[in-house]
Protein backbone atom coordinates (compact mmCIF):
# COMPACT_ATOMS: atom_id res chain seq x y z
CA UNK A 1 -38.83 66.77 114.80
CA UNK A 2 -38.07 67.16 118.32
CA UNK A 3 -38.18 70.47 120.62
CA UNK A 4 -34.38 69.86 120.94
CA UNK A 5 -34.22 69.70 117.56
CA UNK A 6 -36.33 72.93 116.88
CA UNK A 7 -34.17 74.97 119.13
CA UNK A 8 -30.97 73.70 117.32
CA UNK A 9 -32.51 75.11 114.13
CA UNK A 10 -33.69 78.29 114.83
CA UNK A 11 -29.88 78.32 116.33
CA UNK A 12 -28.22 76.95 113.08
CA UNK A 13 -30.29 79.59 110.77
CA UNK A 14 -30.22 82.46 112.47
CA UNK A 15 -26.46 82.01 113.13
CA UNK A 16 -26.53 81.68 109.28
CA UNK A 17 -28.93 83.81 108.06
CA UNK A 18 -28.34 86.86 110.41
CA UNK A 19 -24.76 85.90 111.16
CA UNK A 20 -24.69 86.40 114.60
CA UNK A 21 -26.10 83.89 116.92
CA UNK A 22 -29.23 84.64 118.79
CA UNK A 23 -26.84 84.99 121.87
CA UNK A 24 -29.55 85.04 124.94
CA UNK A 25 -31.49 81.78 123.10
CA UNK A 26 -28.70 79.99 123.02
CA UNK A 27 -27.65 80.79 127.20
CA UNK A 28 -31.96 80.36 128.03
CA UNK A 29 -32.00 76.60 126.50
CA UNK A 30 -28.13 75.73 126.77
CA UNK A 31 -28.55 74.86 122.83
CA UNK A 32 -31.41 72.55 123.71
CA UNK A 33 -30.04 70.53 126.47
CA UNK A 34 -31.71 72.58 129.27
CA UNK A 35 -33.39 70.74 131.70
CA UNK A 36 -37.17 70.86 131.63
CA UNK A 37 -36.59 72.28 128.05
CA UNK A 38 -40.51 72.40 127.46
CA UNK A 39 -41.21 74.81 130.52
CA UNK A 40 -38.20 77.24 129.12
CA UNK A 41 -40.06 77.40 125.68
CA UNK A 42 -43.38 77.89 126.89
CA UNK A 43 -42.24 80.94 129.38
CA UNK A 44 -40.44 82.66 126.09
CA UNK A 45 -43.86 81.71 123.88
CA UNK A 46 -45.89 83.33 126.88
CA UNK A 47 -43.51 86.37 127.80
CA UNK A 48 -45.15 89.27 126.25
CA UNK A 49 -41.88 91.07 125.72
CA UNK A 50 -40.17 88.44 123.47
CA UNK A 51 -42.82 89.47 121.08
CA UNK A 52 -41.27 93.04 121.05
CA UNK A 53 -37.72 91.60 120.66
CA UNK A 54 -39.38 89.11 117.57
CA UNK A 55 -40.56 92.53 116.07
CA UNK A 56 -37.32 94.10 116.40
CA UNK A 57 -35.01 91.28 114.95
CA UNK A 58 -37.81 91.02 112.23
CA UNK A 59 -37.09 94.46 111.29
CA UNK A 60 -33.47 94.86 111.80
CA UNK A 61 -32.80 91.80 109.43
CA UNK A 62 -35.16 92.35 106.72
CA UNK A 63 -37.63 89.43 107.78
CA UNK A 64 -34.98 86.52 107.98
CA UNK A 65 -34.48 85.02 111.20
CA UNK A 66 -36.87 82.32 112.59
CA UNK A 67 -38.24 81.66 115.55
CA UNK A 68 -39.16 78.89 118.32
CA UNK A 69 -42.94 79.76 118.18
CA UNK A 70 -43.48 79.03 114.20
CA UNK A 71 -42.18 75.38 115.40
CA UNK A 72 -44.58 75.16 118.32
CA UNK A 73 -46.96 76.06 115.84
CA UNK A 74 -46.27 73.39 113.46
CA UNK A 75 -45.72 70.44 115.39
CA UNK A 76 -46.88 71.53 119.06
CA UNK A 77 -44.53 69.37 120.97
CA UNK A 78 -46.88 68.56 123.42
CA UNK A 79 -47.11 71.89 124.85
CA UNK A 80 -50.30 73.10 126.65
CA UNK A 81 -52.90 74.87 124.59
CA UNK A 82 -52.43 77.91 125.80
CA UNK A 83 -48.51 77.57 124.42
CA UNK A 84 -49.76 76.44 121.06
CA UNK A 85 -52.30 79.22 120.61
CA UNK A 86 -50.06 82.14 121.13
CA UNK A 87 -47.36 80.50 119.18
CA UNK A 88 -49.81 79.79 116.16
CA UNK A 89 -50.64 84.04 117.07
CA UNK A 90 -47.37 85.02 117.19
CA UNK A 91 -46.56 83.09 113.71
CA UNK A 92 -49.36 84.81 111.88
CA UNK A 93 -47.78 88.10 112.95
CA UNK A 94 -44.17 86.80 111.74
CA UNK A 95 -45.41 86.06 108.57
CA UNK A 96 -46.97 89.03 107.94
CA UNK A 97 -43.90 90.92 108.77
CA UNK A 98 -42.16 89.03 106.30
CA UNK A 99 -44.46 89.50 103.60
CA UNK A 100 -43.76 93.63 104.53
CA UNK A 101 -40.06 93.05 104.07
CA UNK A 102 -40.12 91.14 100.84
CA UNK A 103 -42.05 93.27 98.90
CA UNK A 104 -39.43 96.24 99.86
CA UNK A 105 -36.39 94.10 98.81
């Protein structure tokens, strides 16, 4: 899997799952195609306030959507360290959020 790829997914499901598309995603990456698509990524992994907005979206759709960091954390991309590690971070908390939301369902 590609980055390109990984941002066309978390497009495709969350379009799905949550059936609106995550609108300001979409515009930040132009659907994958931005140029210097790695540097966009990394500034959302690394902006402390898209963790607030991950929260949020976790909550106000029951745990469904998906993100760009549990990608980075998987398969890394080639992204510096410092990317990876709050990805892998940011994941953990993800899951746990969905665990929270399953067991009220």
């Amino acid at each position: 899997m590609t980055l390109k790829q990984a941002v066309q997914e978390v497009i495709r499901q969350n379009t799905a799952v949550c059936t609106h598309p995550p609108t300001r995603f979409i515009q930040m990456t132009k659907e994958g195609e931005v140029e210097n698509l790695e540097r966009v990524i990394s500034g959302l992994v690394l902006d402390p306030e898209i963790m607030v907005r991950i929260l949020t979206d976790l909550e106000k759709h029951k745990g469904k959507p998906i993100f760009i960091e549990e990608f980075v954390a998987m398969y890394h991309f080639g992204l510096a360290n410092e990317v990876i590690k709050e990805a892998t971070q940011r994941t953990k908390e993800i899951q746990e959020s969905r665990v929270f939301y399953a067991s009220y369902r």
